[in-house]
N, C-alpha and C. Protein backbone atom coordinates (compact mmCIF):
# COMPACT_ATOMS: atom_id res chain seq x y z
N UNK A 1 -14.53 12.03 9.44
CA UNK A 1 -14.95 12.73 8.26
C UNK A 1 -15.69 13.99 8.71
N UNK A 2 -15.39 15.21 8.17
CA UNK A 2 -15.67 16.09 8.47
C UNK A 2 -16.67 17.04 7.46
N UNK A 3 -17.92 16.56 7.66
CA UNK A 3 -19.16 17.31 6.72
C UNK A 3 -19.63 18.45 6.53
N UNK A 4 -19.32 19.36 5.51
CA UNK A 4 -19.80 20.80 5.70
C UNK A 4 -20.81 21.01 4.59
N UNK A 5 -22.33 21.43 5.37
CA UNK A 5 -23.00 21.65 4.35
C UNK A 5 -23.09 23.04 3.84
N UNK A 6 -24.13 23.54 2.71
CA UNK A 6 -23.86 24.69 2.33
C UNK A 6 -25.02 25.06 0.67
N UNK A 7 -25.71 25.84 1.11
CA UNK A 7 -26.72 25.90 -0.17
C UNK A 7 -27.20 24.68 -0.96
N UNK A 8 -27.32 23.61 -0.34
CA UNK A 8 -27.97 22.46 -0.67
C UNK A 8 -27.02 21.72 -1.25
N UNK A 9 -25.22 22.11 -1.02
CA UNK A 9 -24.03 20.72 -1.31
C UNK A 9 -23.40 20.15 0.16
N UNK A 10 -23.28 19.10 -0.40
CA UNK A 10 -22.87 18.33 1.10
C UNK A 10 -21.17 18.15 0.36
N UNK A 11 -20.22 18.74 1.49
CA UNK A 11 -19.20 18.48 1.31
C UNK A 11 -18.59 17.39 2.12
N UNK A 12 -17.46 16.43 1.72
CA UNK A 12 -17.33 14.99 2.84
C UNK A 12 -15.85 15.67 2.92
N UNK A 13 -15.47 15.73 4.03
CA UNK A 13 -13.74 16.15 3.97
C UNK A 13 -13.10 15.20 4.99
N UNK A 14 -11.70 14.87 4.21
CA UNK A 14 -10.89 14.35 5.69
C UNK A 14 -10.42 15.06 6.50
N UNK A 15 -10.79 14.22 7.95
CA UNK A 15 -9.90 14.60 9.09
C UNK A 15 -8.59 14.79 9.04
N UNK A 16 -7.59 15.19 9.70
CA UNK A 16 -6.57 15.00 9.63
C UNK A 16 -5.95 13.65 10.23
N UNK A 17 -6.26 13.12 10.87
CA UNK A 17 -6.42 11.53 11.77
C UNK A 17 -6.81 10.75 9.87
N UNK A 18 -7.73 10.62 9.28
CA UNK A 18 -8.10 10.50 8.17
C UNK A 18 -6.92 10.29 7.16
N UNK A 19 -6.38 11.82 6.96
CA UNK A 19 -5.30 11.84 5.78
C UNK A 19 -4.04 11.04 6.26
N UNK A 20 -4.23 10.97 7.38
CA UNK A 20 -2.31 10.35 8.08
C UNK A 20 -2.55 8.87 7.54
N UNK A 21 -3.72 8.62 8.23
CA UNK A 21 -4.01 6.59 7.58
C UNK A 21 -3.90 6.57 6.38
N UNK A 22 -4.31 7.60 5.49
CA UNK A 22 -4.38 7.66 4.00
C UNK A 22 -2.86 7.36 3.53
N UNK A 23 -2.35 8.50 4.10
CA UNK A 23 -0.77 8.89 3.67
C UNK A 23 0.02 7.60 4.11
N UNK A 24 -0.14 7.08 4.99
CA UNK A 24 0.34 5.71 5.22
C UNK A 24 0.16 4.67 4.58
N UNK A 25 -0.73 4.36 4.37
CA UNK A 25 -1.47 3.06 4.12
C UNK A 25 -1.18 3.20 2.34
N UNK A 26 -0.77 4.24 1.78
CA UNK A 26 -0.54 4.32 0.52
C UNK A 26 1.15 4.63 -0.06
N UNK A 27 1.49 4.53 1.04
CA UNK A 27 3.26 4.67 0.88
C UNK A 27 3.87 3.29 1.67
N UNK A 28 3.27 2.59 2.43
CA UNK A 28 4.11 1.80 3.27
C UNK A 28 4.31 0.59 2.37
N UNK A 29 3.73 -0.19 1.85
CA UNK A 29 4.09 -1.14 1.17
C UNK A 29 5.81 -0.50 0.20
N UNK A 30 5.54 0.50 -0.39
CA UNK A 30 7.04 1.16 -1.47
C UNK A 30 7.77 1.13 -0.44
N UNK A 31 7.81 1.44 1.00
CA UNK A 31 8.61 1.40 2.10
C UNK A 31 9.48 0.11 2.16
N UNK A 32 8.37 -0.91 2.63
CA UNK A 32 8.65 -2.03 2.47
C UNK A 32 9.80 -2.81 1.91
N UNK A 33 9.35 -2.63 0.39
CA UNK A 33 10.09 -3.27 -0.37
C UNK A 33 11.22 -2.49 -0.84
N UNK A 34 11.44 -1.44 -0.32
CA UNK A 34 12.71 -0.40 -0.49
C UNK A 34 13.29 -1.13 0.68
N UNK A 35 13.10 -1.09 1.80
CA UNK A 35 13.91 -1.82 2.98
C UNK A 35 13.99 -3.02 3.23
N UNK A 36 13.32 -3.86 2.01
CA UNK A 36 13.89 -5.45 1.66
C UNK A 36 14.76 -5.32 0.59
N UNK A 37 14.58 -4.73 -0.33
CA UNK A 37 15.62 -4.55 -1.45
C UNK A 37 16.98 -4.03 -0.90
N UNK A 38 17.29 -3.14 0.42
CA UNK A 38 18.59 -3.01 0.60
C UNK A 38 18.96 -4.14 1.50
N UNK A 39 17.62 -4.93 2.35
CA UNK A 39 18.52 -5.69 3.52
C UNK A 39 19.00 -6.81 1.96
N UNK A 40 17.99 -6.89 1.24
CA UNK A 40 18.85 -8.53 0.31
C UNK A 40 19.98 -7.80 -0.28
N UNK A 41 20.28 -6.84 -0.63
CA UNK A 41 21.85 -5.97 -1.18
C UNK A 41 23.04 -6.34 0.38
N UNK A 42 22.41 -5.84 1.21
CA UNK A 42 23.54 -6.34 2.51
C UNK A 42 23.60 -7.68 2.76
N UNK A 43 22.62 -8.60 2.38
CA UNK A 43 23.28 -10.03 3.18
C UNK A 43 23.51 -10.71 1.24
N UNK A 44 23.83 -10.49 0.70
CA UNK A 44 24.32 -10.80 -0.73
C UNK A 44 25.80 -10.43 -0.57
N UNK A 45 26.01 -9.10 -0.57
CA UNK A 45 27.39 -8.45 -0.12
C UNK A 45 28.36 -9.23 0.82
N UNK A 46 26.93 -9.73 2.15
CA UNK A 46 27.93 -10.20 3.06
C UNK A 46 27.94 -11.61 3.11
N UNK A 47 27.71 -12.14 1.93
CA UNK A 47 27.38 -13.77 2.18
C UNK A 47 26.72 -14.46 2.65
N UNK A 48 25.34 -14.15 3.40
CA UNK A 48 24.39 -14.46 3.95
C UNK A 48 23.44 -15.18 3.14
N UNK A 49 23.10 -16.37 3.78
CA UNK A 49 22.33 -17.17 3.58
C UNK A 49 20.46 -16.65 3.02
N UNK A 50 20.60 -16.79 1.23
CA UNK A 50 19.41 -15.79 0.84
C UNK A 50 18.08 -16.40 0.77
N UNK A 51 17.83 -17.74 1.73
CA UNK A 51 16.83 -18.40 1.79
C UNK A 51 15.47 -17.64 2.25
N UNK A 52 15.75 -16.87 3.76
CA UNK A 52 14.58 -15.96 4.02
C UNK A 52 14.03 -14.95 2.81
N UNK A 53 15.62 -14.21 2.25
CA UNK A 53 15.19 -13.30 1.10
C UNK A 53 14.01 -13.48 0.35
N UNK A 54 14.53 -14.79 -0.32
CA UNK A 54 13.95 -14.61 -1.65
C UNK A 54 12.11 -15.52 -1.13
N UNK A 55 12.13 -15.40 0.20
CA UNK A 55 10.92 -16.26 0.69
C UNK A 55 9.84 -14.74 0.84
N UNK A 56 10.77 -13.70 1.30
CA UNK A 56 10.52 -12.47 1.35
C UNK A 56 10.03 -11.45 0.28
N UNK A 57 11.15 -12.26 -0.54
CA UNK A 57 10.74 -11.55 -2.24
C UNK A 57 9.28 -12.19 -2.92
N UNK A 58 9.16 -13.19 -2.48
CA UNK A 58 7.87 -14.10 -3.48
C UNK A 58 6.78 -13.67 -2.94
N UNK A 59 6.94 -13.25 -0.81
CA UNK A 59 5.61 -13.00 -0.13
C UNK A 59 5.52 -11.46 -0.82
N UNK A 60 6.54 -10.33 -1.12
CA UNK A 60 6.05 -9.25 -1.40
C UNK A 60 5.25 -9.21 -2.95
N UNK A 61 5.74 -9.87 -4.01
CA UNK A 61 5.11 -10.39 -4.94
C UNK A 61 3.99 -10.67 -5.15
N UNK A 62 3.47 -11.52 -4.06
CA UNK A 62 2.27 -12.09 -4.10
C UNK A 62 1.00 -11.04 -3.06
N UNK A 63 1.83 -9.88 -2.19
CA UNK A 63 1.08 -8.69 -1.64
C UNK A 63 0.39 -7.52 -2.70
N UNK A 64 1.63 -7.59 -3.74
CA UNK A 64 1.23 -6.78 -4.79
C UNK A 64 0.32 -7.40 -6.33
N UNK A 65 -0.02 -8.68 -6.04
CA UNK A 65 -0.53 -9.25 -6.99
C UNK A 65 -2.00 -8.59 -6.33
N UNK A 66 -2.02 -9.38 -5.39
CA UNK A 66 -3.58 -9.39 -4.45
C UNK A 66 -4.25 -7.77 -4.24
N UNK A 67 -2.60 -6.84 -3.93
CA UNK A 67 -3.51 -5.78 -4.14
C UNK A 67 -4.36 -5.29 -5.47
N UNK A 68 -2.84 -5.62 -6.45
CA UNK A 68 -3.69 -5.24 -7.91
C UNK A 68 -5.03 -5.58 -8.27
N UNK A 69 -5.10 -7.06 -8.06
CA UNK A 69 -6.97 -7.37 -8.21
C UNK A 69 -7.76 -6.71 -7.52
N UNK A 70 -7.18 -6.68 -6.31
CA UNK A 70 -8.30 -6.09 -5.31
C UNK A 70 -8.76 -4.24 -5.73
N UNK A 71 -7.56 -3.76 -5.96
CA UNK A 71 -8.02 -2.63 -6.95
C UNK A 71 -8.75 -2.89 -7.96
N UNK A 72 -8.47 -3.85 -8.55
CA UNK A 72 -9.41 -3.80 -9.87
C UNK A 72 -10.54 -4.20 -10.21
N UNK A 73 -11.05 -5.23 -8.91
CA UNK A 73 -12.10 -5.39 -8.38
C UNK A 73 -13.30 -4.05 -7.76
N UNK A 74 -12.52 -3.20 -7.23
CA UNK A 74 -12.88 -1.97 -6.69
C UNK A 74 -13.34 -1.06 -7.52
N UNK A 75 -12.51 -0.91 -8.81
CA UNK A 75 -12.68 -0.17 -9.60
C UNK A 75 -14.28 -0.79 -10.97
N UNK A 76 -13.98 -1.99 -10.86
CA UNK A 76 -14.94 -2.76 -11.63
C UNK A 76 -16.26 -2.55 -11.15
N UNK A 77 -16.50 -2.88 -9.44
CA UNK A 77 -17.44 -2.67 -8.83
C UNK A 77 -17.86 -0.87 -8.89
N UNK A 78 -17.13 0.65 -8.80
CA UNK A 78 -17.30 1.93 -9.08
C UNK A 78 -17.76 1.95 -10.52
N UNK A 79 -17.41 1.27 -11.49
CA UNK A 79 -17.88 1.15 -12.64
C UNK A 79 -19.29 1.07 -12.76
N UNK A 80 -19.60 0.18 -12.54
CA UNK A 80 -21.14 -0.70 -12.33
C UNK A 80 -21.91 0.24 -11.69
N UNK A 81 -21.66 1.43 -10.88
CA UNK A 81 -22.73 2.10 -10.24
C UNK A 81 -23.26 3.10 -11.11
């Protein structure tokens, strides 16, 4: 974090090291499930056994449940201040 002060405001800025984790960490999950949604399109197509899939489909399900609370937990707790 990169702090610049200035006539009595404190500015907080990201690093660039900073924005990359940001930019990641907020696109990779859509990644994810874009590159499970085509592998279950290819082994459907090719007859493949969709047992891992859909074990795959319930764990991403249940990543995006946990995040949602956990956002909304976050946001509940920014509330309160």
């Amino acid at each position: 974090m990169i702090v610049q002060r200035r006539g009595g405001m404190t500015e907080f800025i990201p690093s660039p090291q900073e924005k990359r984790e940001g930019l990641v960490r907020d696109h990779s999950f859509n990644l994810i499930e874009n590159l499970h949604q085509r592998l279950y399109r290819l082994e459907t197509e090719l007859g493949l056994p969709l047992e891992d899939a859909e074990d795959c489909s319930m764990f991403l399900e249940k990543l995006k449940r946990d995040e949602s609370r956990n956002i909304a937990i976050h946001n509940e707790l920014l509330s309160k201040e």
